[in-house]
Protein backbone atom coordinates (compact mmCIF):
# COMPACT_ATOMS: atom_id res chain seq x y z
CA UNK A 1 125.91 24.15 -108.16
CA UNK A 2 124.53 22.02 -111.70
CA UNK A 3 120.67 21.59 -111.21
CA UNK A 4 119.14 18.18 -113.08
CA UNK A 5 115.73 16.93 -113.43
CA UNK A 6 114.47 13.80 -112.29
CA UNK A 7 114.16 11.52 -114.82
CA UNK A 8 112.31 8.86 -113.19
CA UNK A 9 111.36 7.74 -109.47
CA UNK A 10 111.00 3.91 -108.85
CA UNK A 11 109.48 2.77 -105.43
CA UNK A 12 112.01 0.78 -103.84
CA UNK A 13 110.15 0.02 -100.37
CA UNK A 14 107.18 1.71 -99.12
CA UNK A 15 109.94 4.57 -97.21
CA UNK A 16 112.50 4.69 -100.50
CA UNK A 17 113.14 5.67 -104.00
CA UNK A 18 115.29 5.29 -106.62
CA UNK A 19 115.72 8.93 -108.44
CA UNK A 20 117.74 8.77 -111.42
CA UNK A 21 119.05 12.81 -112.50
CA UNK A 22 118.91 13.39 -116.27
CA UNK A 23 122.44 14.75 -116.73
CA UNK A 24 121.07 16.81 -119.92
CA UNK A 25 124.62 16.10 -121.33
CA UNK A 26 127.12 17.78 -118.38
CA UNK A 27 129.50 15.70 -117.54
CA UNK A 28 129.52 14.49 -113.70
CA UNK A 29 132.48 12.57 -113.34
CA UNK A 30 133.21 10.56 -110.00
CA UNK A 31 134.47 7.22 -108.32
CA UNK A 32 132.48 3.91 -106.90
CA UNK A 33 131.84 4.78 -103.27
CA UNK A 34 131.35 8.71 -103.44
CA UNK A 35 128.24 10.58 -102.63
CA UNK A 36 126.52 14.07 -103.36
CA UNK A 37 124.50 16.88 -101.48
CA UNK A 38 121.03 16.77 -103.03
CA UNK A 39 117.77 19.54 -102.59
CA UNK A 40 115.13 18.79 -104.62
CA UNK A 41 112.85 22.06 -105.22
CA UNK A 42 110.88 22.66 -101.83
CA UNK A 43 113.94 20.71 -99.75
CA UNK A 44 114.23 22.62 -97.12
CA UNK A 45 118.52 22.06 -97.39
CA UNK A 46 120.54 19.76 -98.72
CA UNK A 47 121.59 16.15 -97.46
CA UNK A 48 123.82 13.54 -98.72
CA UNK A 49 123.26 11.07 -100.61
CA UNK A 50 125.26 7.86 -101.57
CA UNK A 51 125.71 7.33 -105.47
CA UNK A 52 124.14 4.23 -106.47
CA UNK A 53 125.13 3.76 -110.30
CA UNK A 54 128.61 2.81 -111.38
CA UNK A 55 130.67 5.44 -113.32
CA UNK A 56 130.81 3.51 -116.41
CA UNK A 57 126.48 3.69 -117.08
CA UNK A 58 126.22 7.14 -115.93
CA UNK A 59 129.05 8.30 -118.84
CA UNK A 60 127.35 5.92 -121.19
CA UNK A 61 123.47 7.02 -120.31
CA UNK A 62 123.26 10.30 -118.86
CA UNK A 63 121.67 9.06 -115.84
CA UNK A 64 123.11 9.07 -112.24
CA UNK A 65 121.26 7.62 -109.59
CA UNK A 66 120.64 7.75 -106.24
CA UNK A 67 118.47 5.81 -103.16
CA UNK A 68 116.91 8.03 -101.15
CA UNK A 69 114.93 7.91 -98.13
CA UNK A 70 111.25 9.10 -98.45
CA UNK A 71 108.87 10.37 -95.42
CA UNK A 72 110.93 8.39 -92.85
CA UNK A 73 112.47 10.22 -89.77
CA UNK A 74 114.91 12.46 -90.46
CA UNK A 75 114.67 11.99 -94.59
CA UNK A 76 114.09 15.65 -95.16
CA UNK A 77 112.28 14.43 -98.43
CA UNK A 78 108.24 13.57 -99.11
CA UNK A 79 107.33 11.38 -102.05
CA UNK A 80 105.70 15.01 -103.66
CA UNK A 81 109.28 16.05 -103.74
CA UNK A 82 111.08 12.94 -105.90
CA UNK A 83 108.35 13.21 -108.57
CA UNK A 84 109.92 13.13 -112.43
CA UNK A 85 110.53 16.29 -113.57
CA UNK A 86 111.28 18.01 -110.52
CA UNK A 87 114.49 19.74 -110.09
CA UNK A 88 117.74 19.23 -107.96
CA UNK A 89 120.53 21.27 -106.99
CA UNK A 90 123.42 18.52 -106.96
CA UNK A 91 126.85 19.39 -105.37
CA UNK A 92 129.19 17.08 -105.63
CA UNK A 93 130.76 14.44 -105.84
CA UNK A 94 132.18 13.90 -102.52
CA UNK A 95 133.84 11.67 -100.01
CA UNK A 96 136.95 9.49 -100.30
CA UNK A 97 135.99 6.35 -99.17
CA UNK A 98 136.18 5.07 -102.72
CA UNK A 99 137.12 1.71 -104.39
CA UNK A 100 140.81 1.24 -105.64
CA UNK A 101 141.21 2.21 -109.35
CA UNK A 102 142.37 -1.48 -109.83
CA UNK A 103 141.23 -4.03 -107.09
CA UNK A 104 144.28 -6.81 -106.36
């Protein structure tokens, strides 16, 4: 399972984040709708997590990101644990409730 390092963590609401995963150059291929198991360091296991970015700017930046829940019920994760530079196991992609290659 690839490990990448948050890049950066943007407040979304006062309970979420965007976390964007430097890709340090891997290659993480997947479709519009799929999702990944993420565990930050000090997770205590992994949950999934819905891709936000399409495809197309996570081939042509690096960067994959993700909106996840932070000290809510149930989140798993605490602010301390989406901070940039911290590291996350990321296994995946997953799920096949994905858009059509070529919508009609």
């Amino acid at each position: 399972m690839p490990t990448f390092r948050i890049r950066d963590a943007i407040p979304a609401t006062p309970r979420a984040h965007i976390i964007r995963l430097d890709l340090e150059g891997q290659p993480f291929p997947y479709r519009a709708g799929q999702a990944a198991y993420l565990q930050p360091r000090g997770a205590s296991k992994r949950r999934p997590y819905s891709i936000a970015s399409a495809p197309e700017e996570t081939a042509r930046h690096g960067l994959i990101e993700f909106l996840v829940q932070t000290g809510g019920q149930g989140s798993g994760l605490t602010p301390a644990q989406v901070r940039p530079g911290t590291p996350v196991a990321v296994e995946g992609p997953v799920g096949s409730f994905t858009f059509p290659p070529h919508p009609r």
